[in-house]
PDB file of N, CA and C in Angstrom:
ATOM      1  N   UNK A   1       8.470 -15.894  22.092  1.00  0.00           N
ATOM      2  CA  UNK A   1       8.348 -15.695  20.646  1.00  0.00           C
ATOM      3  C   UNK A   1       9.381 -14.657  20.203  1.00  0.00           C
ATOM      4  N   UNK A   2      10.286 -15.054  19.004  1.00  0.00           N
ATOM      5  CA  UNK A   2      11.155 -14.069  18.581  1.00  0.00           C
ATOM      6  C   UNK A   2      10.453 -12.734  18.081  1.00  0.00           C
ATOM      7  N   UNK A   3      11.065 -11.400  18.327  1.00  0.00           N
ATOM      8  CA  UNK A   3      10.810 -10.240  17.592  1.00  0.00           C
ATOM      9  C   UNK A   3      10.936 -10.222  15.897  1.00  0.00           C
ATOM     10  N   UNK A   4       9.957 -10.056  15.723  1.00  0.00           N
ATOM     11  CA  UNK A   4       9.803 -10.203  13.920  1.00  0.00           C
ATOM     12  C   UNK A   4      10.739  -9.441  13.058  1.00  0.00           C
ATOM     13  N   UNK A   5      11.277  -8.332  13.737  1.00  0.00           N
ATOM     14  CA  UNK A   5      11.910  -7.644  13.254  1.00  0.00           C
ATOM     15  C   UNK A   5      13.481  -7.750  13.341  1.00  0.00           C
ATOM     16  N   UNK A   6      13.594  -8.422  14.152  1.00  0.00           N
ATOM     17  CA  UNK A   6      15.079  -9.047  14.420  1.00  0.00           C
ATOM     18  C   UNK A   6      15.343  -9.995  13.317  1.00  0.00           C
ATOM     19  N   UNK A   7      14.181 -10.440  12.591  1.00  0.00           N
ATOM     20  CA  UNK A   7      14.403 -11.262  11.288  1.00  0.00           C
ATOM     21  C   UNK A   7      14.736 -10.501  10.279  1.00  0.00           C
ATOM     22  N   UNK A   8      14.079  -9.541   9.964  1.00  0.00           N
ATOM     23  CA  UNK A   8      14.274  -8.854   9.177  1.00  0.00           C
ATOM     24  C   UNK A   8      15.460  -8.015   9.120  1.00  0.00           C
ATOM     25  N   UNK A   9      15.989  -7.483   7.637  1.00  0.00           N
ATOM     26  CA  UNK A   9      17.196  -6.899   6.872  1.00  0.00           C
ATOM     27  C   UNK A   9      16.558  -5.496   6.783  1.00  0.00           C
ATOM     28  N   UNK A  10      15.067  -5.407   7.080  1.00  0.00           N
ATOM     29  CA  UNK A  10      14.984  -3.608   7.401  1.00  0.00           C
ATOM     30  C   UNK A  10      14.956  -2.899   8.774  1.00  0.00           C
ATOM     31  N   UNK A  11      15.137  -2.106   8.280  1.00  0.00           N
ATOM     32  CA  UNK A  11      15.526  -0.837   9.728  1.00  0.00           C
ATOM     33  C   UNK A  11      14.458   0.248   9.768  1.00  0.00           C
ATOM     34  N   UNK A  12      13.589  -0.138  10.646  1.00  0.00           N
ATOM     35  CA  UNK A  12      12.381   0.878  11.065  1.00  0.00           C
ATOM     36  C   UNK A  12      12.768   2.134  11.823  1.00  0.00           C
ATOM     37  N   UNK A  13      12.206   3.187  11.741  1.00  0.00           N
ATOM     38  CA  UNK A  13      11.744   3.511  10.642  1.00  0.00           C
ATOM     39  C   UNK A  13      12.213   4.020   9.385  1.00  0.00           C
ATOM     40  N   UNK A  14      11.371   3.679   8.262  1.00  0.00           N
ATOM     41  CA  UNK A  14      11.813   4.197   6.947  1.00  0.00           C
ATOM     42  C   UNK A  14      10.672   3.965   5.882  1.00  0.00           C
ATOM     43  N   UNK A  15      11.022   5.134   4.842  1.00  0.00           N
ATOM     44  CA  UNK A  15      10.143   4.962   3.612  1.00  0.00           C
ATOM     45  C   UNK A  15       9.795   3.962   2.911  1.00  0.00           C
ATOM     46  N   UNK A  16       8.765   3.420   2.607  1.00  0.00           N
ATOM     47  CA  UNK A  16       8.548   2.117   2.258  1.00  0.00           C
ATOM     48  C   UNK A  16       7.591   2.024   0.965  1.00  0.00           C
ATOM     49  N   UNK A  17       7.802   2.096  -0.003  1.00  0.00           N
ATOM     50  CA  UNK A  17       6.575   2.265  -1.745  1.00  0.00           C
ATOM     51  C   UNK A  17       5.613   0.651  -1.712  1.00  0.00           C
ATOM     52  N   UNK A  18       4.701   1.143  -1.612  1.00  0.00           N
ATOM     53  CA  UNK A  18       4.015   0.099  -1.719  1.00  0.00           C
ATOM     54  C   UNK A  18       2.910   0.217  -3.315  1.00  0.00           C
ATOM     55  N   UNK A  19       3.582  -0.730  -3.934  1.00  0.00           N
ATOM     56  CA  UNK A  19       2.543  -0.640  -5.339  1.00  0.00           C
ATOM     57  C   UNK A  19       0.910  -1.613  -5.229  1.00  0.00           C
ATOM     58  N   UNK A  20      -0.097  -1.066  -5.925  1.00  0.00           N
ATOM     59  CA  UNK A  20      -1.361  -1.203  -5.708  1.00  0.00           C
ATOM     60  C   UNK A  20      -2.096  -1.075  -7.371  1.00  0.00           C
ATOM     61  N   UNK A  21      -2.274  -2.451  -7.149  1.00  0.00           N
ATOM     62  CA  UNK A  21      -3.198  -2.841  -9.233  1.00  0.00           C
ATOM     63  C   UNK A  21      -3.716  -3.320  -8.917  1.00  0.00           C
ATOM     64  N   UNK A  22      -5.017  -2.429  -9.705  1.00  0.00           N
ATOM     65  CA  UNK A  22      -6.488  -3.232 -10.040  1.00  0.00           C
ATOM     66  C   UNK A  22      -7.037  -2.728 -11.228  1.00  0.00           C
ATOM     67  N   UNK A  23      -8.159  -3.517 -11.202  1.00  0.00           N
ATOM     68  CA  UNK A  23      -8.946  -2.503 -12.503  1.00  0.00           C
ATOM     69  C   UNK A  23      -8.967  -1.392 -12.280  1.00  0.00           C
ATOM     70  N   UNK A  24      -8.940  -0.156 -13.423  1.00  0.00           N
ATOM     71  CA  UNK A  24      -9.767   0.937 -13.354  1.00  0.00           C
ATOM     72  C   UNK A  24     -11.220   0.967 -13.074  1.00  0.00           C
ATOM     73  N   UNK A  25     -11.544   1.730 -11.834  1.00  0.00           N
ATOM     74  CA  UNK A  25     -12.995   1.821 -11.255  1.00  0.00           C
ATOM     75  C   UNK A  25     -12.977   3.337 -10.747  1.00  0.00           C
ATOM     76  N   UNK A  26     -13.976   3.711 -10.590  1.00  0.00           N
ATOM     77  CA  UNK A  26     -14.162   5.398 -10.417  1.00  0.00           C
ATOM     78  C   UNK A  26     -13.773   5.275  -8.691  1.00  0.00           C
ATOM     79  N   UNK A  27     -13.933   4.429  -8.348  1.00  0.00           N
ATOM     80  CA  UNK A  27     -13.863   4.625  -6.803  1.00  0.00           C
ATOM     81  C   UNK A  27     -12.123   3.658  -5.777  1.00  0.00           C
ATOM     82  N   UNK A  28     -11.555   3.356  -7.124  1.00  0.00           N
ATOM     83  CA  UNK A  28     -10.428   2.119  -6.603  1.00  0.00           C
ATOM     84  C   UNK A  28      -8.940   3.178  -6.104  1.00  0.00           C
ATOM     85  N   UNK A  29      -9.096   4.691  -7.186  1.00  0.00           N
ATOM     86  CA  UNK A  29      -7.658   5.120  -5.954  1.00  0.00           C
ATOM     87  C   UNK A  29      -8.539   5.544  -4.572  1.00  0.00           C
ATOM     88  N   UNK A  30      -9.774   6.296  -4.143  1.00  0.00           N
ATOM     89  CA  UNK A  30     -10.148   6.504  -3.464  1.00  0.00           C
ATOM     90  C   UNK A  30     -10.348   5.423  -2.314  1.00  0.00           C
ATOM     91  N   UNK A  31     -10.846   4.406  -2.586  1.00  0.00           N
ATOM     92  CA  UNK A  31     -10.428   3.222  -1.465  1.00  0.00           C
ATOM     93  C   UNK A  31      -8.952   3.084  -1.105  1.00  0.00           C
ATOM     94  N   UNK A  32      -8.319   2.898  -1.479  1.00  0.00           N
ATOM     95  CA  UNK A  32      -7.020   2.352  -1.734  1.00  0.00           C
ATOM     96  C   UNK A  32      -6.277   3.734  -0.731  1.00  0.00           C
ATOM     97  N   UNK A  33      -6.686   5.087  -1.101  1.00  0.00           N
ATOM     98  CA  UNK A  33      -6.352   5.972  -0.174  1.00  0.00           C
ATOM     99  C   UNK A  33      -6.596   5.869   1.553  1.00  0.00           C
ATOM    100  N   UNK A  34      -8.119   5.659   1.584  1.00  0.00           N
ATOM    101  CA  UNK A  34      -8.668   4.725   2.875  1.00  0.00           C
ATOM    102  C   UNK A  34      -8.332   4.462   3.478  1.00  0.00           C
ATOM    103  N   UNK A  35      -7.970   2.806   2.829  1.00  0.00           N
ATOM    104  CA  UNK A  35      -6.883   1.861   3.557  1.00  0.00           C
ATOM    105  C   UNK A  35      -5.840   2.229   3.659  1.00  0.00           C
ATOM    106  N   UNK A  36      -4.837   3.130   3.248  1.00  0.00           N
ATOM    107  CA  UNK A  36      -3.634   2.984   3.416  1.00  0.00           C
ATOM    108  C   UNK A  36      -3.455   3.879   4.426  1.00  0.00           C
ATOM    109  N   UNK A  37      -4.586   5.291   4.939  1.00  0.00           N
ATOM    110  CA  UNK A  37      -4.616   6.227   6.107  1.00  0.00           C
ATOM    111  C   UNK A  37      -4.939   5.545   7.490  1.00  0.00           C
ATOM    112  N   UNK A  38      -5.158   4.642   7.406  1.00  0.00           N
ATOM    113  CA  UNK A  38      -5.797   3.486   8.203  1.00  0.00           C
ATOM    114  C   UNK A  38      -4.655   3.142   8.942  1.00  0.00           C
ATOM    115  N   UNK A  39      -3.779   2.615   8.044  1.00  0.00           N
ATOM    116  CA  UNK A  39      -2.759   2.123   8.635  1.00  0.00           C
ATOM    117  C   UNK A  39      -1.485   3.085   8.403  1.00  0.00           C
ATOM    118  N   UNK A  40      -1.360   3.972   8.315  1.00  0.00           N
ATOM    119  CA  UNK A  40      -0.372   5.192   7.975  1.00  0.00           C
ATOM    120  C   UNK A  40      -1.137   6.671   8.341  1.00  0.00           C
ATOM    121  N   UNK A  41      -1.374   6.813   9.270  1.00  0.00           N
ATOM    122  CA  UNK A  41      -2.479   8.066   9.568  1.00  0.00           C
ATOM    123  C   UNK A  41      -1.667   9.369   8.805  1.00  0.00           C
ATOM    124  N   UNK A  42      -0.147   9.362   9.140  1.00  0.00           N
ATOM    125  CA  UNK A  42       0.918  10.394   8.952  1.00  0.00           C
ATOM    126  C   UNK A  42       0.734  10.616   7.339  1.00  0.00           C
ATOM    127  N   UNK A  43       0.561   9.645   6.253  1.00  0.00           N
ATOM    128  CA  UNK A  43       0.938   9.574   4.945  1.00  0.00           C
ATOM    129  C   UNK A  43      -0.020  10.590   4.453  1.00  0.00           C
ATOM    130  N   UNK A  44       0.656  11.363   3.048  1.00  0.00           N
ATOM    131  CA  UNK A  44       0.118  12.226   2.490  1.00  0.00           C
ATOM    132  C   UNK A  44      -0.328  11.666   0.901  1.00  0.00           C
ATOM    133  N   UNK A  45      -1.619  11.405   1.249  1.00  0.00           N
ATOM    134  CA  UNK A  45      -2.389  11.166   0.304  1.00  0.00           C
ATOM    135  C   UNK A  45      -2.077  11.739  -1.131  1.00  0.00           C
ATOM    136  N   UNK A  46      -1.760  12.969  -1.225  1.00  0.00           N
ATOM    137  CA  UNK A  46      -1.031  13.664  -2.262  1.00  0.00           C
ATOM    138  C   UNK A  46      -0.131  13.354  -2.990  1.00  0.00           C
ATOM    139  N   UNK A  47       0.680  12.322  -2.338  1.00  0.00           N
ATOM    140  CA  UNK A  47       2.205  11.845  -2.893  1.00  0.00           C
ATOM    141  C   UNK A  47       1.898  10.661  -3.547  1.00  0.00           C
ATOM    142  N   UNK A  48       0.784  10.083  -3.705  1.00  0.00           N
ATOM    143  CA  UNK A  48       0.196   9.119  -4.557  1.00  0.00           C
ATOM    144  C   UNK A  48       0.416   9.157  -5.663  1.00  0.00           C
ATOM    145  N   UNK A  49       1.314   8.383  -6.331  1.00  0.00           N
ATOM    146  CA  UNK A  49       1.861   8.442  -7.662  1.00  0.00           C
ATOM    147  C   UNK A  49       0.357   6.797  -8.403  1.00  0.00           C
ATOM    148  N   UNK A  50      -0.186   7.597  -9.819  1.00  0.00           N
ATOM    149  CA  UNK A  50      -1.190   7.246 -10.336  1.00  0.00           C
ATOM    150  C   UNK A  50      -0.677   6.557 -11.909  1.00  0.00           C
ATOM    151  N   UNK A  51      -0.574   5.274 -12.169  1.00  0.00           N
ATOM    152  CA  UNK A  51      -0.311   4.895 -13.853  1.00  0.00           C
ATOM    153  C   UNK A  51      -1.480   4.266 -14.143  1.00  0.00           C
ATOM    154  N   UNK A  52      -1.722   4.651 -15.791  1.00  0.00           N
ATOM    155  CA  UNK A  52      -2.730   3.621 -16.021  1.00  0.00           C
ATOM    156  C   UNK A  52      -2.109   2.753 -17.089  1.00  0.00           C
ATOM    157  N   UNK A  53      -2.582   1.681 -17.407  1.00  0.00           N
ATOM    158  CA  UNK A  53      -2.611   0.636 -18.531  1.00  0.00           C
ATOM    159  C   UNK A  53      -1.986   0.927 -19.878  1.00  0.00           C
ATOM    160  N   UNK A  54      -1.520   0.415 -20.540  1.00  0.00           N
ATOM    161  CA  UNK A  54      -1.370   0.985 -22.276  1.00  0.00           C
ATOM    162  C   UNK A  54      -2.649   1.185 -22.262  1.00  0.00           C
ATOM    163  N   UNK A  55      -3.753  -0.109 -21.971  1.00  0.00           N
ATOM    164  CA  UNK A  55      -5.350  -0.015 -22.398  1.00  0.00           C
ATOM    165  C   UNK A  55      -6.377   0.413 -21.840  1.00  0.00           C
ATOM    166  N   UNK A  56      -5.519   1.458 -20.602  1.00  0.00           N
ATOM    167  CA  UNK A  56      -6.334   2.223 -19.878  1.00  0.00           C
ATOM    168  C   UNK A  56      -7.576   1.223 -18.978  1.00  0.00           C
ATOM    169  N   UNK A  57      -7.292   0.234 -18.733  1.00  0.00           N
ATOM    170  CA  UNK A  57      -7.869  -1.034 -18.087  1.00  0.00           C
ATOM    171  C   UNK A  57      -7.587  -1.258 -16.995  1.00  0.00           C
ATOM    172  N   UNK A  58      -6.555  -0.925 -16.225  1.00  0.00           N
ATOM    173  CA  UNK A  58      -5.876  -1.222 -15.063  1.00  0.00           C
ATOM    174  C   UNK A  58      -4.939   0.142 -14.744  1.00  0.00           C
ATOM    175  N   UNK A  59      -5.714   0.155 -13.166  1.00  0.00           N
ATOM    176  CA  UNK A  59      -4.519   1.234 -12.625  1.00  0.00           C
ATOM    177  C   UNK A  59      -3.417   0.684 -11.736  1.00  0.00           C
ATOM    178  N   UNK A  60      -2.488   1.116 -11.830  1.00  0.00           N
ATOM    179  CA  UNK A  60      -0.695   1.217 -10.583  1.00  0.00           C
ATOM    180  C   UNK A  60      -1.194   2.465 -10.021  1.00  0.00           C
ATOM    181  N   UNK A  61      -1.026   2.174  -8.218  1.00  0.00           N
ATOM    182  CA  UNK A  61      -1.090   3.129  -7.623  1.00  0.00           C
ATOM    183  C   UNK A  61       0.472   2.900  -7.081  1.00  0.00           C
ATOM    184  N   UNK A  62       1.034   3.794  -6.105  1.00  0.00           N
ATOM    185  CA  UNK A  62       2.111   3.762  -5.276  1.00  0.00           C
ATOM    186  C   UNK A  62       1.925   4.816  -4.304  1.00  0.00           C
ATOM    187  N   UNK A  63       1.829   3.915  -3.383  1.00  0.00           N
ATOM    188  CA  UNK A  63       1.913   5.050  -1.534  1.00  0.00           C
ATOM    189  C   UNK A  63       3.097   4.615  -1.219  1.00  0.00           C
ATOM    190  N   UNK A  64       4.266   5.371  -0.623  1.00  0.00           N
ATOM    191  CA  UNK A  64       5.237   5.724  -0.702  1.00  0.00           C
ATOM    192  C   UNK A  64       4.767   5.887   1.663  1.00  0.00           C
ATOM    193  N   UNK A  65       5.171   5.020   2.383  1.00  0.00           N
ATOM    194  CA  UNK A  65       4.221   5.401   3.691  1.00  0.00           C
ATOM    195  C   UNK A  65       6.013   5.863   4.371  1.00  0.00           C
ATOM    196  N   UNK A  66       5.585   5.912   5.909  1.00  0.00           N
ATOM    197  CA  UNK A  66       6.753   6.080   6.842  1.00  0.00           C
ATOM    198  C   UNK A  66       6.413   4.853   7.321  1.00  0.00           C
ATOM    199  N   UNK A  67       7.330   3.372   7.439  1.00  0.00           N
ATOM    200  CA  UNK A  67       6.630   2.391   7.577  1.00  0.00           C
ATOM    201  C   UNK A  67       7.505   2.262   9.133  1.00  0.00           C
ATOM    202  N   UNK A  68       7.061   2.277  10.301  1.00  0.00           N
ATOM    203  CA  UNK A  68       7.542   2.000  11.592  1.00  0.00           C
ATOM    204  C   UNK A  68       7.928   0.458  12.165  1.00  0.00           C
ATOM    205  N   UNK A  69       6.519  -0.572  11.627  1.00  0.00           N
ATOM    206  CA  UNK A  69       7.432  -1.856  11.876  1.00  0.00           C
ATOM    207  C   UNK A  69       6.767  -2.646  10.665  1.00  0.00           C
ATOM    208  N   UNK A  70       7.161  -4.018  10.924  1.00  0.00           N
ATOM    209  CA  UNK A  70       6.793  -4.889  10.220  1.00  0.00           C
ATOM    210  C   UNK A  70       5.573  -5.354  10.032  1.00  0.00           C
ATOM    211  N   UNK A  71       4.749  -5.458  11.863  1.00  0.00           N
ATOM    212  CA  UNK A  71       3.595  -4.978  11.891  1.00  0.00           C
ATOM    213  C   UNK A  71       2.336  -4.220  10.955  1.00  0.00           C
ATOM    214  N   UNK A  72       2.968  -2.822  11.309  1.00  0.00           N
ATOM    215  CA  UNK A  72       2.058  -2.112  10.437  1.00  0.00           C
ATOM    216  C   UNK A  72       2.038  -2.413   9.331  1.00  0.00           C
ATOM    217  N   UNK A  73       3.458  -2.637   7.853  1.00  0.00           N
ATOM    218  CA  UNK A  73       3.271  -3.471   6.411  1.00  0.00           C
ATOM    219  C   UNK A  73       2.263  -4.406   6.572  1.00  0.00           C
ATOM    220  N   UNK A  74       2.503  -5.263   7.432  1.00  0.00           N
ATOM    221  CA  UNK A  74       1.761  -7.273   7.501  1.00  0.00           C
ATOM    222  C   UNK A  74       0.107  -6.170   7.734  1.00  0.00           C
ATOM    223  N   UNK A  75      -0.237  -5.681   8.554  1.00  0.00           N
ATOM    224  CA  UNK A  75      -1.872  -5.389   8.214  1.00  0.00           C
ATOM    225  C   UNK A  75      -2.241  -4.701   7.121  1.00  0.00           C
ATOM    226  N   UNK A  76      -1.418  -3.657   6.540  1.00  0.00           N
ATOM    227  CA  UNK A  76      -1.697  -3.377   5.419  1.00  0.00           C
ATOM    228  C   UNK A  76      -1.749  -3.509   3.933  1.00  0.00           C
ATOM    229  N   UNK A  77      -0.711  -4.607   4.059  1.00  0.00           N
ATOM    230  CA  UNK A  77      -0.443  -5.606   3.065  1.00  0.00           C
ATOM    231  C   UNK A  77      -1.825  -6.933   3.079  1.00  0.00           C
ATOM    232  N   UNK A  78      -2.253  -6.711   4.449  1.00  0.00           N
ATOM    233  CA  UNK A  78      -3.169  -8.070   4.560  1.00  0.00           C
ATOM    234  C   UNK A  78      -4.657  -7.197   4.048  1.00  0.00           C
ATOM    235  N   UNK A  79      -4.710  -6.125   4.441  1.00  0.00           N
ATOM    236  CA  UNK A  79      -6.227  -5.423   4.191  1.00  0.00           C
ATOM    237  C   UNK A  79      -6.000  -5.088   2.820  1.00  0.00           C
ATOM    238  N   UNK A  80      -4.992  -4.873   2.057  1.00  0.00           N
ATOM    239  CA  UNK A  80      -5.122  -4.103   0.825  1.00  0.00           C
ATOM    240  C   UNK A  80      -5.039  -5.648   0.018  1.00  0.00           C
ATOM    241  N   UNK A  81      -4.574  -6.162   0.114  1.00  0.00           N
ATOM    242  CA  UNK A  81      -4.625  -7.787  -0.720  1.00  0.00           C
ATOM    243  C   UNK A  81      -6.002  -8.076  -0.614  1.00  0.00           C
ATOM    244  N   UNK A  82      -6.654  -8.562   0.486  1.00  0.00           N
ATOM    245  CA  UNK A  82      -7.991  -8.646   0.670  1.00  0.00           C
ATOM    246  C   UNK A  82      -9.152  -7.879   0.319  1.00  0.00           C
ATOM    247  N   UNK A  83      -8.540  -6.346  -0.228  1.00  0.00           N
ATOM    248  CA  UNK A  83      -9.857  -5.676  -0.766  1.00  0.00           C
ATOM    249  C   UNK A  83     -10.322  -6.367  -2.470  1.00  0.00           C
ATOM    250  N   UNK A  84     -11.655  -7.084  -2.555  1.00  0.00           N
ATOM    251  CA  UNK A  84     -12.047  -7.433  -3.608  1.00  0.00           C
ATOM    252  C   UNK A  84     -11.713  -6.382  -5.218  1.00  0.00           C
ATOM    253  N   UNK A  85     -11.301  -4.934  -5.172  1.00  0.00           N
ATOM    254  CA  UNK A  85     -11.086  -4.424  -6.398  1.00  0.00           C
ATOM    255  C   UNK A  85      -9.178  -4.259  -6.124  1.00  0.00           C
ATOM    256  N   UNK A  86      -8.736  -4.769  -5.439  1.00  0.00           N
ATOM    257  CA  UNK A  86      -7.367  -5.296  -5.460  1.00  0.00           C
ATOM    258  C   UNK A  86      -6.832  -6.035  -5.775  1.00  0.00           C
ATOM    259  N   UNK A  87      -5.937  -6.375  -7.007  1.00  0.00           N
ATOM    260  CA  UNK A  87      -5.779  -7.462  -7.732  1.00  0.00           C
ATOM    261  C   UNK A  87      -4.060  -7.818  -7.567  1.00  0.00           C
ATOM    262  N   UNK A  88      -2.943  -6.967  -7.247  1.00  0.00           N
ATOM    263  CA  UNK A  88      -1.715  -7.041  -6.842  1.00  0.00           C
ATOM    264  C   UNK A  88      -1.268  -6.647  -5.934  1.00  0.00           C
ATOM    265  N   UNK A  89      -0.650  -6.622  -4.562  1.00  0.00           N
ATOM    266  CA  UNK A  89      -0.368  -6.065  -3.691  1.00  0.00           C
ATOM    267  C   UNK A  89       1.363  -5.803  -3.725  1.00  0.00           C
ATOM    268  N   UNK A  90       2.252  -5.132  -4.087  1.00  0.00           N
ATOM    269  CA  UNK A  90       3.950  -5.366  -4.527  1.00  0.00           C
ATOM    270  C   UNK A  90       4.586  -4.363  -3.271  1.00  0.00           C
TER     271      UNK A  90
END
């Protein structure tokens, strides 16, 4: 089986922004923090850049991780898509 990363045009390791929309819910950056320590133990929760909506209806999160392979994106891209108050994964 080919190395996945030999496909790829990125160069591990490196900074990688991962954007995160859903509704506004009292508990959706706090999950979303969760998951992303899960798979980024190193990332600083702090650097979490927070937008909301014109209608204050929907939040943009952005974790900003140290992304090592392709691997680690593909599960975290797969768990954060799959969380039910996750509505965009970018």
């Amino acid at each position: 089986m080919a190395d996945p990363n030999l496909d790829s045009l990125i160069e591990y390791p490196l900074d990688f922004p991962i954007k995160i929309m859903g509704r506004r819910h009292d508990h959706f950056a706090q999950t979303v923090v969760d998951i992303v320590k899960r798979h980024a133990p190193d990332w600083d929760a702090a650097t979490l850049e927070m937008r909301l909506s014109k209608s204050g209806t929907y939040l943009s999160l952005t974790a900003t991780i140290r992304a090592v392979d392709r691997a680690q994106l593909d599960a975290l891209y797969t768990e954060l898509s799959g969380h039910p108050m996750v509505s965009v994964v970018l």
